[in-house]
Every structure is written in C-alpha cells, then in structure tokens.
C-alpha atoms as a PDB file:
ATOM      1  CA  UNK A   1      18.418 -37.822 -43.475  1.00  0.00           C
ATOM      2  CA  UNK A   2      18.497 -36.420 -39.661  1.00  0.00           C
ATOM      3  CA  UNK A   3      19.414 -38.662 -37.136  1.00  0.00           C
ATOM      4  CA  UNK A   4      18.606 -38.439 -33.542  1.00  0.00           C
ATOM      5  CA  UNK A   5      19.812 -40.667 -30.235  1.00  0.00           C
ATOM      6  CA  UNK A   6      16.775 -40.998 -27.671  1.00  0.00           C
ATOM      7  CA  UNK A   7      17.807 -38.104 -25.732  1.00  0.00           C
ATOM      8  CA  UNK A   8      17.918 -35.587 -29.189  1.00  0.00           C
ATOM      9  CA  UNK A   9      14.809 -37.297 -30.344  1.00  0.00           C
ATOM     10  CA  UNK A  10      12.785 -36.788 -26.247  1.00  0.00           C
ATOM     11  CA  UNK A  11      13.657 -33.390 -26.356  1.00  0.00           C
ATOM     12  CA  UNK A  12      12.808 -32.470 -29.730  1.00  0.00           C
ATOM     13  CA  UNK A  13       9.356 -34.680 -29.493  1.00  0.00           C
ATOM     14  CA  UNK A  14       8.802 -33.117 -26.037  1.00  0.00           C
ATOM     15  CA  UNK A  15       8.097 -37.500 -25.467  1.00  0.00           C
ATOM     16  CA  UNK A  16      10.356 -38.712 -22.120  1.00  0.00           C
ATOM     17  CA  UNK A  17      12.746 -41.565 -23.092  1.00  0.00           C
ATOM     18  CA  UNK A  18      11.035 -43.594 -21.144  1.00  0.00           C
ATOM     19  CA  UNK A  19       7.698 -43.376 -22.820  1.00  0.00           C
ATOM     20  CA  UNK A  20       9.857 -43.724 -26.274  1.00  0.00           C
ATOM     21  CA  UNK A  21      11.525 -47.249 -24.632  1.00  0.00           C
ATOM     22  CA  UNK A  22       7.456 -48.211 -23.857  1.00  0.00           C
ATOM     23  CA  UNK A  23       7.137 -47.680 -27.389  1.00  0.00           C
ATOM     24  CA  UNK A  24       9.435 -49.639 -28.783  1.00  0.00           C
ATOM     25  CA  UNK A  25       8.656 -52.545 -26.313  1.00  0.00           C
ATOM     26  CA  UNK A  26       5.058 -52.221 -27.719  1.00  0.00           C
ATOM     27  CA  UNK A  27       6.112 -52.212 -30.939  1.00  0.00           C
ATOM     28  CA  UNK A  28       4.302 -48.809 -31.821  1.00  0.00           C
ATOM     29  CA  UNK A  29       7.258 -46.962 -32.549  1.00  0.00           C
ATOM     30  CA  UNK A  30      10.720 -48.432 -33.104  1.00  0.00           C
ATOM     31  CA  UNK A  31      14.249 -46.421 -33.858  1.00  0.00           C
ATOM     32  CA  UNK A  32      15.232 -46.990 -37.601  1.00  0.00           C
ATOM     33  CA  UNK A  33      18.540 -47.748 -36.486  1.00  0.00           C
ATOM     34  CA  UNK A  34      20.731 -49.246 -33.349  1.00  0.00           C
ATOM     35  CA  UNK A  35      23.864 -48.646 -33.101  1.00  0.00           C
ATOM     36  CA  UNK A  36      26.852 -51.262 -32.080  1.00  0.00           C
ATOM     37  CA  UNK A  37      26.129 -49.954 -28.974  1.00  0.00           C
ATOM     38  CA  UNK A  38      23.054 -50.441 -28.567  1.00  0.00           C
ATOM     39  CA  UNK A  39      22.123 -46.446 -28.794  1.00  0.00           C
ATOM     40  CA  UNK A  40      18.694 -46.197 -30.408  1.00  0.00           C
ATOM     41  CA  UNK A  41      18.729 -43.637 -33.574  1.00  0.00           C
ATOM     42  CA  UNK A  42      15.404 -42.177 -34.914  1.00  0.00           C
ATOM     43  CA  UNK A  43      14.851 -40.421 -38.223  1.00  0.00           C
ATOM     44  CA  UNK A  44      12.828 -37.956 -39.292  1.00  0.00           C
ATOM     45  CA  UNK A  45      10.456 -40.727 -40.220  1.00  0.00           C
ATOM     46  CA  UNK A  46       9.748 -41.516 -36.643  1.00  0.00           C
ATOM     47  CA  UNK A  47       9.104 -37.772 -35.811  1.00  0.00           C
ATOM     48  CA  UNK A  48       6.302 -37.741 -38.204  1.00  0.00           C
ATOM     49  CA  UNK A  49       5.147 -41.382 -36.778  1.00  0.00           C
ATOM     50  CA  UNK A  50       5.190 -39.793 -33.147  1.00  0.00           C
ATOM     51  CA  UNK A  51       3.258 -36.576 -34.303  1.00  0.00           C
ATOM     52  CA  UNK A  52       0.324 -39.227 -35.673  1.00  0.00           C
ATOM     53  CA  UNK A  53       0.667 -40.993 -32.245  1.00  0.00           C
ATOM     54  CA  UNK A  54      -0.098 -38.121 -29.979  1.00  0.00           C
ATOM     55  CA  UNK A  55      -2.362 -37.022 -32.206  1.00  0.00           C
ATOM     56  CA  UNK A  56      -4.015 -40.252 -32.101  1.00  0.00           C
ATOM     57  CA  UNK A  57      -4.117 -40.317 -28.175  1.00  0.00           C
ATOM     58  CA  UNK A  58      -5.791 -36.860 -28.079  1.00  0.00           C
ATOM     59  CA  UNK A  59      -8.443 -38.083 -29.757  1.00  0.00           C
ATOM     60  CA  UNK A  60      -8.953 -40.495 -27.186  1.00  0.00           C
ATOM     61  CA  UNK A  61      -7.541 -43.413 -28.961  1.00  0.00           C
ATOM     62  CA  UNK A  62      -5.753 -46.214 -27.045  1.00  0.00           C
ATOM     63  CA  UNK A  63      -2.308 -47.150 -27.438  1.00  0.00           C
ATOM     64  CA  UNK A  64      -3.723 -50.701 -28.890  1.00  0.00           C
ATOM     65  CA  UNK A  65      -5.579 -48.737 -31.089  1.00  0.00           C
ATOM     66  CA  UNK A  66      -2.823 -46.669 -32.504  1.00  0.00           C
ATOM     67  CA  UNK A  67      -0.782 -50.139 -32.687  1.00  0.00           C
ATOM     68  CA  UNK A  68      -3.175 -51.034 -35.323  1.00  0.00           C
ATOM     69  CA  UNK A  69      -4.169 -47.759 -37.118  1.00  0.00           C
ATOM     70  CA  UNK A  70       0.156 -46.730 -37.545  1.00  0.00           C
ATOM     71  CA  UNK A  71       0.930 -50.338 -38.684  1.00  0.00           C
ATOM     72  CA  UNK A  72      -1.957 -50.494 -40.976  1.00  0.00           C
ATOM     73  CA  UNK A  73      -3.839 -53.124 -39.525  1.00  0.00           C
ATOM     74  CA  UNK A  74      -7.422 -51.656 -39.355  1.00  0.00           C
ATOM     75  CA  UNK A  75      -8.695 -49.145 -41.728  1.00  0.00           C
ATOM     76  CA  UNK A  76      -8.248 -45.611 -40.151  1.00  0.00           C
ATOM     77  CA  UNK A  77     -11.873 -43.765 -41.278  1.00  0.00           C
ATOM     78  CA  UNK A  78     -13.422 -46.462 -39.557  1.00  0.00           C
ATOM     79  CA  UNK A  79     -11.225 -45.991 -36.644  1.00  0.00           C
ATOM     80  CA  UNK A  80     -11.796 -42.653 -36.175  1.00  0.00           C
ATOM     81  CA  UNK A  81     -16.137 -42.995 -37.185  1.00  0.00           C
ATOM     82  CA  UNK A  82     -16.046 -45.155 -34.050  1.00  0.00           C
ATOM     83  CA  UNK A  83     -14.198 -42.564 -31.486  1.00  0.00           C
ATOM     84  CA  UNK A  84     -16.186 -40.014 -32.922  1.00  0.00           C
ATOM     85  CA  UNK A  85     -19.308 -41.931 -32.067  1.00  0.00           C
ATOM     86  CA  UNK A  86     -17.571 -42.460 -28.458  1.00  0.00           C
ATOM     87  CA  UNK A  87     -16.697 -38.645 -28.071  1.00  0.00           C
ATOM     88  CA  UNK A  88     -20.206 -37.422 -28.943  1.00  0.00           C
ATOM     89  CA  UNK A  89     -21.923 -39.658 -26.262  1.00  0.00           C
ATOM     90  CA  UNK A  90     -19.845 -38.712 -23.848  1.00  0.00           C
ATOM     91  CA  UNK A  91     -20.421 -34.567 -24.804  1.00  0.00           C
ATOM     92  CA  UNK A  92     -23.993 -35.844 -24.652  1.00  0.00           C
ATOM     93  CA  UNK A  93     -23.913 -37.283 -21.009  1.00  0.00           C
ATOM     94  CA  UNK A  94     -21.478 -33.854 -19.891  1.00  0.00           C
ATOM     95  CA  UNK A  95     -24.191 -32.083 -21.568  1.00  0.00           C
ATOM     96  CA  UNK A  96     -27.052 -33.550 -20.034  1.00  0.00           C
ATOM     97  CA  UNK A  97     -24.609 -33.197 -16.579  1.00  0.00           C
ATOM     98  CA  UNK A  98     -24.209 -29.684 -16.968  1.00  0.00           C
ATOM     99  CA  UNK A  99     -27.943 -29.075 -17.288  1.00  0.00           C
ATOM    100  CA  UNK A 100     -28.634 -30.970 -14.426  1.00  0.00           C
ATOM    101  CA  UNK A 101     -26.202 -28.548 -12.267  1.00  0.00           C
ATOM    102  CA  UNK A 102     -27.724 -25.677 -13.565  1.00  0.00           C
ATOM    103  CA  UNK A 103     -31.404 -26.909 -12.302  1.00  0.00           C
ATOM    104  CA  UNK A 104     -29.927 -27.809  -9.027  1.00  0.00           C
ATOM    105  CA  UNK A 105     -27.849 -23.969  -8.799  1.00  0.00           C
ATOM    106  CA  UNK A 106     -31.664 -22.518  -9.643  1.00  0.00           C
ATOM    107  CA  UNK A 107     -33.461 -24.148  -7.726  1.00  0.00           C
ATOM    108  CA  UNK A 108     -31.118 -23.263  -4.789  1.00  0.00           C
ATOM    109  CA  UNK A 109     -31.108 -19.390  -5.615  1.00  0.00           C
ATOM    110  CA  UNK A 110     -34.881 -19.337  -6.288  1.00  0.00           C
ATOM    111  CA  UNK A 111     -34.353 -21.178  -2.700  1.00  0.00           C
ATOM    112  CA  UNK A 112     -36.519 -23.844  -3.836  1.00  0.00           C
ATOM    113  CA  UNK A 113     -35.801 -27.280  -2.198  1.00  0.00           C
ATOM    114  CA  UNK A 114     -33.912 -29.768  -4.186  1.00  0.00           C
ATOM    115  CA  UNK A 115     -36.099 -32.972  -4.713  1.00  0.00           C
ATOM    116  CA  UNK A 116     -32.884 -35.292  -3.824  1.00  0.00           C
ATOM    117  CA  UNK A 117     -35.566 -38.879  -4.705  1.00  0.00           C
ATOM    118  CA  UNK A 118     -35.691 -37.378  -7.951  1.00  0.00           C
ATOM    119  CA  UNK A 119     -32.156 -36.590  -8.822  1.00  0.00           C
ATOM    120  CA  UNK A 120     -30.933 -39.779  -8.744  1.00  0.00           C
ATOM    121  CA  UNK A 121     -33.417 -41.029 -11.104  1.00  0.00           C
ATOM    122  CA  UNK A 122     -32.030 -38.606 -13.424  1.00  0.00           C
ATOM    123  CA  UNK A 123     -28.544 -39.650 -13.098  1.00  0.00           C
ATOM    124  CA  UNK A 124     -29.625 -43.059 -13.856  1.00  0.00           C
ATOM    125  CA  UNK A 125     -31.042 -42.136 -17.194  1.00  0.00           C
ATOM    126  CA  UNK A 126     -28.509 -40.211 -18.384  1.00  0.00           C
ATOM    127  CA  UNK A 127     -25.572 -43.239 -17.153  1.00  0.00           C
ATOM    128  CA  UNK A 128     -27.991 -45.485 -19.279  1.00  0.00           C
ATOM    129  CA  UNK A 129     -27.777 -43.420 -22.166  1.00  0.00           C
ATOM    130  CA  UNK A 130     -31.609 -43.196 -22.647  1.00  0.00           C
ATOM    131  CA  UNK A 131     -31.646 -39.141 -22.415  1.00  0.00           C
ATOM    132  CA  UNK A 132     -33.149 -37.663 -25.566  1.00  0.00           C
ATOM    133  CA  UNK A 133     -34.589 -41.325 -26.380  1.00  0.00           C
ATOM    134  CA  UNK A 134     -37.847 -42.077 -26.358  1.00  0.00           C
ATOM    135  CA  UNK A 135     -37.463 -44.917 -23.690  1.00  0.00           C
ATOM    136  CA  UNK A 136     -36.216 -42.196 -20.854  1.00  0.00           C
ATOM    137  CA  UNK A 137     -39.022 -42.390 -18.978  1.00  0.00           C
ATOM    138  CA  UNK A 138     -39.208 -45.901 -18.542  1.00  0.00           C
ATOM    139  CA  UNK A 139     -36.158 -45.907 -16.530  1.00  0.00           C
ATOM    140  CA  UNK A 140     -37.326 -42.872 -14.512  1.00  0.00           C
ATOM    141  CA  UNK A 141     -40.369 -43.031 -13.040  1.00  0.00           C
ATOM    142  CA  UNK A 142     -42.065 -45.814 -10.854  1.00  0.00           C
ATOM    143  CA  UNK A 143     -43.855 -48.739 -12.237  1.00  0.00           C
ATOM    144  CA  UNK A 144     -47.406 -47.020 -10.939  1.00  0.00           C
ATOM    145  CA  UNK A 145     -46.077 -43.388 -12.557  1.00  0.00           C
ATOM    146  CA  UNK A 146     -46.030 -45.785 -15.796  1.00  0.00           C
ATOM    147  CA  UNK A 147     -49.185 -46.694 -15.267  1.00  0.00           C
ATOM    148  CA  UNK A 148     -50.986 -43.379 -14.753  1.00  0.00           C
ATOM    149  CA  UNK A 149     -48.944 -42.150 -17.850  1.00  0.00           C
ATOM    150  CA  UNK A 150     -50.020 -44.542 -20.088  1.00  0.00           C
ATOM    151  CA  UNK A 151     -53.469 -43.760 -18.822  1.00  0.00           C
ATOM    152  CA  UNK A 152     -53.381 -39.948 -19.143  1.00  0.00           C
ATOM    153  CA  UNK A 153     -52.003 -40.828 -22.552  1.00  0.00           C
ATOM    154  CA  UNK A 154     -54.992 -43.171 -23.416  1.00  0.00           C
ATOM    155  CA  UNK A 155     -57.706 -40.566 -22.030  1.00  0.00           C
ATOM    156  CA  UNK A 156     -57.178 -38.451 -24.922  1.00  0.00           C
ATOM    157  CA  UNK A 157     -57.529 -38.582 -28.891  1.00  0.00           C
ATOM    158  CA  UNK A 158     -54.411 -38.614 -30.987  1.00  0.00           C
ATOM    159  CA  UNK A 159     -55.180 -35.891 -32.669  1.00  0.00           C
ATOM    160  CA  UNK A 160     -55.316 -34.010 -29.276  1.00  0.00           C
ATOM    161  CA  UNK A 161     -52.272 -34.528 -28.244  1.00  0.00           C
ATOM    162  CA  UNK A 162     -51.078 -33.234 -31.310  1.00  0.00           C
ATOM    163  CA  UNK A 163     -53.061 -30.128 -31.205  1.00  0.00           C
ATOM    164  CA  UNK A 164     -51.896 -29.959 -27.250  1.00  0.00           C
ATOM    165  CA  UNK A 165     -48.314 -29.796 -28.110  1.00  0.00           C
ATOM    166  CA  UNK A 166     -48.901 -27.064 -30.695  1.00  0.00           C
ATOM    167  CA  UNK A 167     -49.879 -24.979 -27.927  1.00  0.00           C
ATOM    168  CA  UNK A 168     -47.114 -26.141 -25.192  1.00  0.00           C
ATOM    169  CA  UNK A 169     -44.995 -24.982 -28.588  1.00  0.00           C
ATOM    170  CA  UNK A 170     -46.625 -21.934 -28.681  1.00  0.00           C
ATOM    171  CA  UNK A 171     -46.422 -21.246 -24.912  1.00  0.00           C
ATOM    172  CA  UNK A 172     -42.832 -21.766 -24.887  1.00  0.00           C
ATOM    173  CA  UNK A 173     -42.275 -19.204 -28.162  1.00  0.00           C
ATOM    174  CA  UNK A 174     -44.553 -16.406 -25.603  1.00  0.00           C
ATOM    175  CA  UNK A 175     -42.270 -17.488 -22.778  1.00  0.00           C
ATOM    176  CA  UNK A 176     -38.459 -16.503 -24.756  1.00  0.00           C
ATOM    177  CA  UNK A 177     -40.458 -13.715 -26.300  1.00  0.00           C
ATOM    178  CA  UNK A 178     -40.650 -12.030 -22.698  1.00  0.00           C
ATOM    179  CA  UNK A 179     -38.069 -13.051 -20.999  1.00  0.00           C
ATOM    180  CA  UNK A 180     -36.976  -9.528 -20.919  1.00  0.00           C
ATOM    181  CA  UNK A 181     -39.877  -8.813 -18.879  1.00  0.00           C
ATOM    182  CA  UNK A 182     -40.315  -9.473 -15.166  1.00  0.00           C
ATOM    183  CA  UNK A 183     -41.521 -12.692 -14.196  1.00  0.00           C
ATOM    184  CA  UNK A 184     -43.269 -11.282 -11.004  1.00  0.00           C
ATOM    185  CA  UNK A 185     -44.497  -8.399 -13.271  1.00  0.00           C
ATOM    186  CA  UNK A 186     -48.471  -8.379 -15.140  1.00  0.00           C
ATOM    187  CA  UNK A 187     -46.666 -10.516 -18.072  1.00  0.00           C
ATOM    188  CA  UNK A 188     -44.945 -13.098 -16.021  1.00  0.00           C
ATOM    189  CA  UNK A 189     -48.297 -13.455 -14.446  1.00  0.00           C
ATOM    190  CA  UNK A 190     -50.764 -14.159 -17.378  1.00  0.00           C
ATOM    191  CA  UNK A 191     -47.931 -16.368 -18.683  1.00  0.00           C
ATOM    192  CA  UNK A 192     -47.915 -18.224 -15.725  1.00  0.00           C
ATOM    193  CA  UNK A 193     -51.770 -18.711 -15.706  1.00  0.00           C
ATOM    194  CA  UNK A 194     -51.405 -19.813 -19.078  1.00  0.00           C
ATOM    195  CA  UNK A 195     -48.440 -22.257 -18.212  1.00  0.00           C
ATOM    196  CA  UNK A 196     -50.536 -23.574 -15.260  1.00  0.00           C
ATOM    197  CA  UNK A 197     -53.869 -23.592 -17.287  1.00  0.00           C
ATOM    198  CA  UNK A 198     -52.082 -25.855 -19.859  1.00  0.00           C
ATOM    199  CA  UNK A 199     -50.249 -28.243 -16.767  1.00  0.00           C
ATOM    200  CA  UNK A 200     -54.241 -28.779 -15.261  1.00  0.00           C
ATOM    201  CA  UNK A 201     -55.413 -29.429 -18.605  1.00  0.00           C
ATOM    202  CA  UNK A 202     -53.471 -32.915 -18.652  1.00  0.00           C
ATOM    203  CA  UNK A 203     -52.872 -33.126 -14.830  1.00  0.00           C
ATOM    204  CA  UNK A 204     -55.789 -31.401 -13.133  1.00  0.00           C
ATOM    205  CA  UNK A 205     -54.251 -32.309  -9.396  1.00  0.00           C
ATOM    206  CA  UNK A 206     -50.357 -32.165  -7.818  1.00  0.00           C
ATOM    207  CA  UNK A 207     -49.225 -35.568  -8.306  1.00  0.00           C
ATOM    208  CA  UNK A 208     -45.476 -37.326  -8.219  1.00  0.00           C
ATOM    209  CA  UNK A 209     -46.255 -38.230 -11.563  1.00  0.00           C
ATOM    210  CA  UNK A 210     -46.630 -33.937 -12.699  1.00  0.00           C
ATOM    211  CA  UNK A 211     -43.774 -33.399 -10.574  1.00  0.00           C
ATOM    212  CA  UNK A 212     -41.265 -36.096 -12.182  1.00  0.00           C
ATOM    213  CA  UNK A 213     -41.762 -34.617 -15.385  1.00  0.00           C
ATOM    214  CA  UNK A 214     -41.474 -31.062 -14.559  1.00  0.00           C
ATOM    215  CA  UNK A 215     -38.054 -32.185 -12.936  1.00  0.00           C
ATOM    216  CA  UNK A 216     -37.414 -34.061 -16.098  1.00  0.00           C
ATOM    217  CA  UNK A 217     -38.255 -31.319 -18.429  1.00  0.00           C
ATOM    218  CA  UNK A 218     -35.615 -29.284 -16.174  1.00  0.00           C
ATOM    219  CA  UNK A 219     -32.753 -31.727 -15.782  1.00  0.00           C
ATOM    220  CA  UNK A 220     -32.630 -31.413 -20.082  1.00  0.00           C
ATOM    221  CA  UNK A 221     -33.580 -35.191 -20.336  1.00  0.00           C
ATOM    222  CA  UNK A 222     -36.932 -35.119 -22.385  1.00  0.00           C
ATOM    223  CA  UNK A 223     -36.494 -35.728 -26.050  1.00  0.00           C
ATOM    224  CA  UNK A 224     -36.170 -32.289 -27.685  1.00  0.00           C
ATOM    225  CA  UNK A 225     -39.591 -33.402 -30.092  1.00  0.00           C
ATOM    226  CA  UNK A 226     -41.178 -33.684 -27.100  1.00  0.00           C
ATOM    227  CA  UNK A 227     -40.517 -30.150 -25.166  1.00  0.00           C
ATOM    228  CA  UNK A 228     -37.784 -27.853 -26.780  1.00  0.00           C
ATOM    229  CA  UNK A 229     -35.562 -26.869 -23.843  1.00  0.00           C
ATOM    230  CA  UNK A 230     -34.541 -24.066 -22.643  1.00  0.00           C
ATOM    231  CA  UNK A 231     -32.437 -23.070 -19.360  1.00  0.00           C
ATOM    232  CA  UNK A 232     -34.035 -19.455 -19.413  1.00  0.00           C
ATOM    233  CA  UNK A 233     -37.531 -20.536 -19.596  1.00  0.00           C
ATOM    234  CA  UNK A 234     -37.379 -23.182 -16.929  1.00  0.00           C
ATOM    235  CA  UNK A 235     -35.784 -19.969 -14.669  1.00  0.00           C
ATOM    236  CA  UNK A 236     -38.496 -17.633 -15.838  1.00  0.00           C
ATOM    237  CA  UNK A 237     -41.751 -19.374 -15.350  1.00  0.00           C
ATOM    238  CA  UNK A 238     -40.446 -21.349 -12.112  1.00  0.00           C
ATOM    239  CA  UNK A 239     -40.738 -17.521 -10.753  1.00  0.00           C
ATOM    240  CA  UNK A 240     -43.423 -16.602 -12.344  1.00  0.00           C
ATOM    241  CA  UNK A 241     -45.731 -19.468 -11.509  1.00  0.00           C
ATOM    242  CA  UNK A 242     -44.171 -19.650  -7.693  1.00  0.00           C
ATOM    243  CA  UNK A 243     -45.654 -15.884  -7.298  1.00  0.00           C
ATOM    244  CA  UNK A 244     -48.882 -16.278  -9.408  1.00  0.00           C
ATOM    245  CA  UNK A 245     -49.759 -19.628  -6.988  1.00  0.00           C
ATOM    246  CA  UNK A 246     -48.828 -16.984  -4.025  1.00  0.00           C
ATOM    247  CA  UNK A 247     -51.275 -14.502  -5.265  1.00  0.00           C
ATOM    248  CA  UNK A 248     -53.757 -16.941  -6.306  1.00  0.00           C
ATOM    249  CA  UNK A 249     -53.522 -19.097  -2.671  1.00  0.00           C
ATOM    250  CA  UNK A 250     -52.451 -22.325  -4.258  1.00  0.00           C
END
C-alpha cells in the first residue's frame, strides 16, 4: 500500500492542502493514518475517495451532499435522479435564455424595435419555471389579455381549433420547406399572406393581446404542442410579412 503526506497526496490529486485540511475538518475525507507527528498520511484508498468527490462536485453536488453519498448515508441513484432533475431545469431556463437573445439579436438586425414591456414578462415566466407548461400564459399577459383569450377561445367549436392548428402545422411545414427561398421574393410573399390570413382568422384586428403571443411564440416559451418552434421560421416570415404589409399598405 502507497502512502502519501499532504503535500505528495495535493500534488498528485491536483487538491491544495488546504482544501484537503477542509476535508478532514468536514469529515468528508480523512488521512488513513497520522503520524507521531501529527503528519497526515493518505492511501491509495483516499485517492479513489477524492476522485468520487470531485466527481461528485462537477455534477453540481454540494459538499453536504457528498458527506452523505461517500459515507453511505443516502442512497446514491436517488442522489444523483434528483441533480439530474436540477441540471435539466436549469438547461431548460439557459435554453429558453438563449432563445430569448436570439429574438432580441433579430429583431435588432431586421431593425425592428424591441418591445422592452414585453420582455420582462418573458423573463418572469421562464424564472417561474412555467415555460413549456400549459399555465405560461397566465403569468404573462394582463388580467384583461386573459380575458379576451378565454373569449377568443370560447368563440369557436372544439373541433375548430383542432382543425385550426392542423393548418398553423401545415403552415409552419410550407414555411422550413422554403426557407431557402427569399422571404421578400413571390414565395415569401404568398407565405406571408397565408401566415397573415391565418393570424386575422383568430385575431381579425392589431391588438396587445396578438402581439404578446407573437412575442411569446418568439421568445421559445409556448408549449411545443401548441406551436413547434423554430428560430429560422420566426426570422423568415418576420421579413416576409414586414414587406408583404409594405406592399399591401398595412
């Protein structure tokens, strides 16, 4: 059996001595042996013990949490089930983040203003963890936006709505289909009509309402059942509808 004093064992861990004192304060990782002199001596043991421990705080894992995991004290699957639920909501908020930046770079090279009521509405969704939920849109829009969605929602049929988002499934397929094409060319403009057609089918007039949910839809927080999202879309019919309402004197 290898022996090591603190200093061997720091530089062969790549772990400062101090950390390795911390350690064995805590309890999480204690020298097999002291000498007479009070010289801490670590085994090969411990080097295996310290690789688990980093490993460990990679993942995320607190120190108190490693305590208990190394000395056996709390099963390790379930351990590591509940950091793994922790990690994925936090890639989910980066993700949702990240989406939300890439709206706000469009917007500013399509040199569209940046709707700065709106964007911290979306921020508060995503802190709340209600993006891709269905109760998003209760934390985002205004009590009387609630109120004239639940009434656009009651003006129809079930079965409508159904057969509506068939075709806002459909438009989106014709959309990625042509995104090779130019959005200011004779495609980009019939899609846009269509894209517009299918907006003024639900929401006939501008309202904050429309406009909430078209900044929703681009911000990446709308349940994916309810409009599959896509970055290149979003930048493909924003200029294809902005020219087609030029042409059209919107």
């Amino acid at each position: 059996m290898n022996y090591y004093k603190a200093k061997e064992f720091s530089k062969l861990t790549s772990v400062t001595i101090r950390t390795l004192h911390y350690y064995d304060e805590i309890g999480l990782l204690k020298p097999s042996h002291t000498t007479t002199s009070n010289h801490r001596l670590y085994t090969d043991q411990e080097v295996q013990r310290l690789k688990q421990i980093t490993t460990l705080q990679h993942m995320g894992l607190s120190l108190e949490e490693i305590k208990s995991i190394v000395l056996n004290k709390v099963d390790f699957k379930t351990s590591l089930e509940k950091q793994k639920k922790i990690i994925e909501e936090q890639a989910e908020k980066l993700t949702h983040v990240a989406n939300l930046m890439k709206n706000l770079n469009n917007q500013l090279e399509l040199e569209n203003p940046v709707d700065w009521k709106t964007v911290p509405k979306i921020m508060d969704v995503i802190r709340t963890k209600e993006a891709n939920t269905q109760g998003w849109y209760e934390n985002y829009l205004t009590k009387e936006e609630l109120a004239e969605d639940a009434k656009v929602a009651e003006s129809r049929s079930t079965e409508y709505w159904a057969e509506y988002t068939k075709r806002w499934e459909v438009m989106f397929k014709e959309v990625e289909g042509n995104l090779h094409t130019d959005p200011e060319g004779d495609v980009g403009m019939e899609l846009a009509k269509k894209w517009l057609g299918l907006v003024e089918e639900v929401y006939p007039q501008p309202s904050s309402l429309r406009n909430k949910l078209w900044e929703a839809y681009k911000s990446g927080i709308i349940p994916e059942d309810r409009m599959p999202y896509n970055q290149e879309v979003i930048v493909y019919i924003t200029k294809a509808t902005k020219k087609y309402k030029i042409l059209r004197g919107y």
